[in-house]
N, C-alpha and C. Protein backbone atom coordinates (compact mmCIF):
# COMPACT_ATOMS: atom_id res chain seq x y z
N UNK A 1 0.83 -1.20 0.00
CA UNK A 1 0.00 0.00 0.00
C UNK A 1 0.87 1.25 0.00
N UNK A 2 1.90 1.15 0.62
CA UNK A 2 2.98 2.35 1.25
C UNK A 2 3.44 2.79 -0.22
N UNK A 3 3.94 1.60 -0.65
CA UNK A 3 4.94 1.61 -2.26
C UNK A 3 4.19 2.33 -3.10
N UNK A 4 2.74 1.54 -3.37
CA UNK A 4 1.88 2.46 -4.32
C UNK A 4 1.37 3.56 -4.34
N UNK A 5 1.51 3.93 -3.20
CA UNK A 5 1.06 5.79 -2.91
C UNK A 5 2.37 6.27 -3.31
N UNK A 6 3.85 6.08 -3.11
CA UNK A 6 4.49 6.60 -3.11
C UNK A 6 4.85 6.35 -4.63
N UNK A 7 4.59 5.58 -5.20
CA UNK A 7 4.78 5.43 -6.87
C UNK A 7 3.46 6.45 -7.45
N UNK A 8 2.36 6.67 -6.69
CA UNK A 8 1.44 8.10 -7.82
C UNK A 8 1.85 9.08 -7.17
N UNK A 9 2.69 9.19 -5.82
CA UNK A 9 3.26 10.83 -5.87
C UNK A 9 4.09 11.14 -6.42
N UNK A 10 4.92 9.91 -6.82
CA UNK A 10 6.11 10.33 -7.38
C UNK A 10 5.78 10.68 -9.06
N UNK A 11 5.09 10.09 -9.91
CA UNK A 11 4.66 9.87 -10.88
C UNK A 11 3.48 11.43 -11.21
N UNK A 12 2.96 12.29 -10.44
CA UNK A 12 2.01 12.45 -10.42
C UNK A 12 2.40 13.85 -10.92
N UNK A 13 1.59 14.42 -11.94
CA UNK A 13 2.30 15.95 -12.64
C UNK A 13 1.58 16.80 -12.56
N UNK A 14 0.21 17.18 -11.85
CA UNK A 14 -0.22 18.59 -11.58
C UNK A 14 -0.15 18.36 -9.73
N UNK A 15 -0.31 19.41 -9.30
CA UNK A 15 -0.47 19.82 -7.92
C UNK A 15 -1.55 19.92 -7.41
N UNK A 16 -2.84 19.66 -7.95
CA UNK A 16 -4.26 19.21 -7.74
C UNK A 16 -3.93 17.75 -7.62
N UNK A 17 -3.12 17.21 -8.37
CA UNK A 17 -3.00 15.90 -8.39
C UNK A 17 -2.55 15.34 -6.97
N UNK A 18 -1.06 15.74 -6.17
CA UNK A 18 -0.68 15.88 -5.39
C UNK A 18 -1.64 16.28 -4.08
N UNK A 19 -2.14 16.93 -4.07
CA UNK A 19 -3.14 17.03 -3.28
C UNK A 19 -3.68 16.22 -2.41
N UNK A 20 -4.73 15.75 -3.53
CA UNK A 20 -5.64 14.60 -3.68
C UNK A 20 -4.97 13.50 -3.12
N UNK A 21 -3.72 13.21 -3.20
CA UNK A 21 -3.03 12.30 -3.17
C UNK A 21 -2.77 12.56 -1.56
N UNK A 22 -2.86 12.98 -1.29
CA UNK A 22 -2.35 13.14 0.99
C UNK A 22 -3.47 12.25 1.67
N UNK A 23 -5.03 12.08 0.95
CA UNK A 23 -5.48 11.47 1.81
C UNK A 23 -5.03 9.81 1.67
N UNK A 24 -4.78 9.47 0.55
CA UNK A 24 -3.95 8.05 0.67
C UNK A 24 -2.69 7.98 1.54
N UNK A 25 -1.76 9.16 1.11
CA UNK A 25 -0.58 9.30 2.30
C UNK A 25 -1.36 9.05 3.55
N UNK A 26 -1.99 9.75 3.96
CA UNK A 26 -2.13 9.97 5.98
C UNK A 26 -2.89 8.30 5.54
N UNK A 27 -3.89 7.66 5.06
CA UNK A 27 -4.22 5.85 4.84
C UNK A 27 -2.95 5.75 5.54
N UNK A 28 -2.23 5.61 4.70
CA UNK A 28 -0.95 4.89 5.02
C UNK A 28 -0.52 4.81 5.54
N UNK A 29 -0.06 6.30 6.13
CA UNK A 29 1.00 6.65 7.47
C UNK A 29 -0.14 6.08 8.93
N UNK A 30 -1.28 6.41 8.60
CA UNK A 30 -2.40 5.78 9.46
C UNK A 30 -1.79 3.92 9.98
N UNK A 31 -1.73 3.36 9.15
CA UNK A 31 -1.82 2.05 8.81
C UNK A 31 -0.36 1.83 9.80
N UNK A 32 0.81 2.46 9.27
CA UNK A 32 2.37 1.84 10.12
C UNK A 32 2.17 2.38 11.39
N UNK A 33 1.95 3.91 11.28
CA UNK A 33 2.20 4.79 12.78
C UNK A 33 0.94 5.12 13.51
N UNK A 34 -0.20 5.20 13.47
CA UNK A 34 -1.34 5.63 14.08
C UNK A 34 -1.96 6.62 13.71
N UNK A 35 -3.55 7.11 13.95
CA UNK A 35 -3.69 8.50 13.03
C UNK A 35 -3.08 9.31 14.08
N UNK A 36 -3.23 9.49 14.94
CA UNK A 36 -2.78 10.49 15.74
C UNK A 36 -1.03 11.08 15.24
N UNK A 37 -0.22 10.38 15.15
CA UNK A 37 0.66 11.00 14.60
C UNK A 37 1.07 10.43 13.16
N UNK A 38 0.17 10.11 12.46
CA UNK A 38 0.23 10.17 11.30
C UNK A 38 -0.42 12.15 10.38
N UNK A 39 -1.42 11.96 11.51
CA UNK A 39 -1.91 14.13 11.54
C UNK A 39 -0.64 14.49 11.54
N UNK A 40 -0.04 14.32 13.02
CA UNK A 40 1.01 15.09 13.17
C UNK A 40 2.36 15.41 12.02
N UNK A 41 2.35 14.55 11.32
CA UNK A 41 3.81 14.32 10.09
C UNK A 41 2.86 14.80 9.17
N UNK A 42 1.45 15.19 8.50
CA UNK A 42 0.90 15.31 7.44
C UNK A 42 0.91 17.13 7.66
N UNK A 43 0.80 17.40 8.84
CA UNK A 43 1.03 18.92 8.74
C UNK A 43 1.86 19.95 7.81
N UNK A 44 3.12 19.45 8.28
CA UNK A 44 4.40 19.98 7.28
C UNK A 44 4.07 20.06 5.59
N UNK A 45 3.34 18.80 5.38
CA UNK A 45 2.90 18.88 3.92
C UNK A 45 2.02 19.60 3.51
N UNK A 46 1.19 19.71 4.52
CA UNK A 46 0.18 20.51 4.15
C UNK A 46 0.62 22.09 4.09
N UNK A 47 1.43 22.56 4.74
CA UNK A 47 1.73 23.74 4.42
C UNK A 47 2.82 24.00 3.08
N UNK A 48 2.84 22.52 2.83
CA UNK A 48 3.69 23.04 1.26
C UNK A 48 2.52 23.79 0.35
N UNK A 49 1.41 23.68 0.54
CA UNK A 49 0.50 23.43 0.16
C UNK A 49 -0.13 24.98 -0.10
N UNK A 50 -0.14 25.82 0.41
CA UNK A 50 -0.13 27.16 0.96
C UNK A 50 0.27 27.73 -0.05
N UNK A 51 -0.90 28.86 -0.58
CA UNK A 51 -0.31 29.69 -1.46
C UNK A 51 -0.33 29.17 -2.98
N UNK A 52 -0.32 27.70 -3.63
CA UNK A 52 -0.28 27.00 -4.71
C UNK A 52 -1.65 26.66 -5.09
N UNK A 53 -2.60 26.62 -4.35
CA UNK A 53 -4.20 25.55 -5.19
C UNK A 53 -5.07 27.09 -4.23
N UNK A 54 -6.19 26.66 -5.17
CA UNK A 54 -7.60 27.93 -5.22
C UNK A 54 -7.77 27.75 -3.20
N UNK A 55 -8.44 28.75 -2.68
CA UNK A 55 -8.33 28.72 -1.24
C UNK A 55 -9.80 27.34 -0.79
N UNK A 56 -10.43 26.91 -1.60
CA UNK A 56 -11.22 26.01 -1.39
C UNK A 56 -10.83 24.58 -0.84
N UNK A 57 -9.50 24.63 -1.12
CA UNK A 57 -8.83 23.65 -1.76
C UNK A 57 -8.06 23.14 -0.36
N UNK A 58 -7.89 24.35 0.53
CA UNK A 58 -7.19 24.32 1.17
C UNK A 58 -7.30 23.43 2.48
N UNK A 59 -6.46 23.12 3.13
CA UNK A 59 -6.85 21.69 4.31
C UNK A 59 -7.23 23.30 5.24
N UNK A 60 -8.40 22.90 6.37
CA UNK A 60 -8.62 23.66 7.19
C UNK A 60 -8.71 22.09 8.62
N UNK A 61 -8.02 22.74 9.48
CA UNK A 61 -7.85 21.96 10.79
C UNK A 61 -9.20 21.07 11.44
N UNK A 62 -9.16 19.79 11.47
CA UNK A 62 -10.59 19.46 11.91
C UNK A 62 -11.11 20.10 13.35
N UNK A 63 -11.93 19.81 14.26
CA UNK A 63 -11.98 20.57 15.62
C UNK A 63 -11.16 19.65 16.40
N UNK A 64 -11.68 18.22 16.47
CA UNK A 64 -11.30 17.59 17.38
C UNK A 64 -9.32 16.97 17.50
N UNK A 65 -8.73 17.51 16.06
CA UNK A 65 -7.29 17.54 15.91
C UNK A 65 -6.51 19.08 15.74
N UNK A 66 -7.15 19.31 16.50
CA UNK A 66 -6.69 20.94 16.11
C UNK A 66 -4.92 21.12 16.85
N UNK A 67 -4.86 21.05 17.84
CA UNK A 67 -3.93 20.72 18.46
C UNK A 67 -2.73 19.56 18.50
């Protein structure tokens, strides 16, 4: 599962594309490490994120992981 997410990010050529593609990442990182800090490591990415796709687009913090 790990391999194949990481073979369509790597593969993957718009930044909508990429995107889309984090909720399979955090699956994943879910799956080895836990969600709880699988959130925690998906943050950093998400602020690559900032500034590049329409503001709709954008991850907004759930309530209960805000912290």
């Amino acid at each position: 599962s790990f391999h194949r997410v990481a073979q369509r990010i790597q593969y993957a050529e718009e930044m909508e594309s990429l995107w889309y593609l984090r909720q399979d990442m955090m699956a994943a990182l879910s799956e080895v490490r836990g969600e709880v800090r699988a959130r925690r490591e998906m943050r950093p990415i998400n602020e690559l994120f900032k500034g590049l796709l329409p503001h709709a687009m954008v991850a907004r913090p759930h309530h209960r992981f805000a912290n």
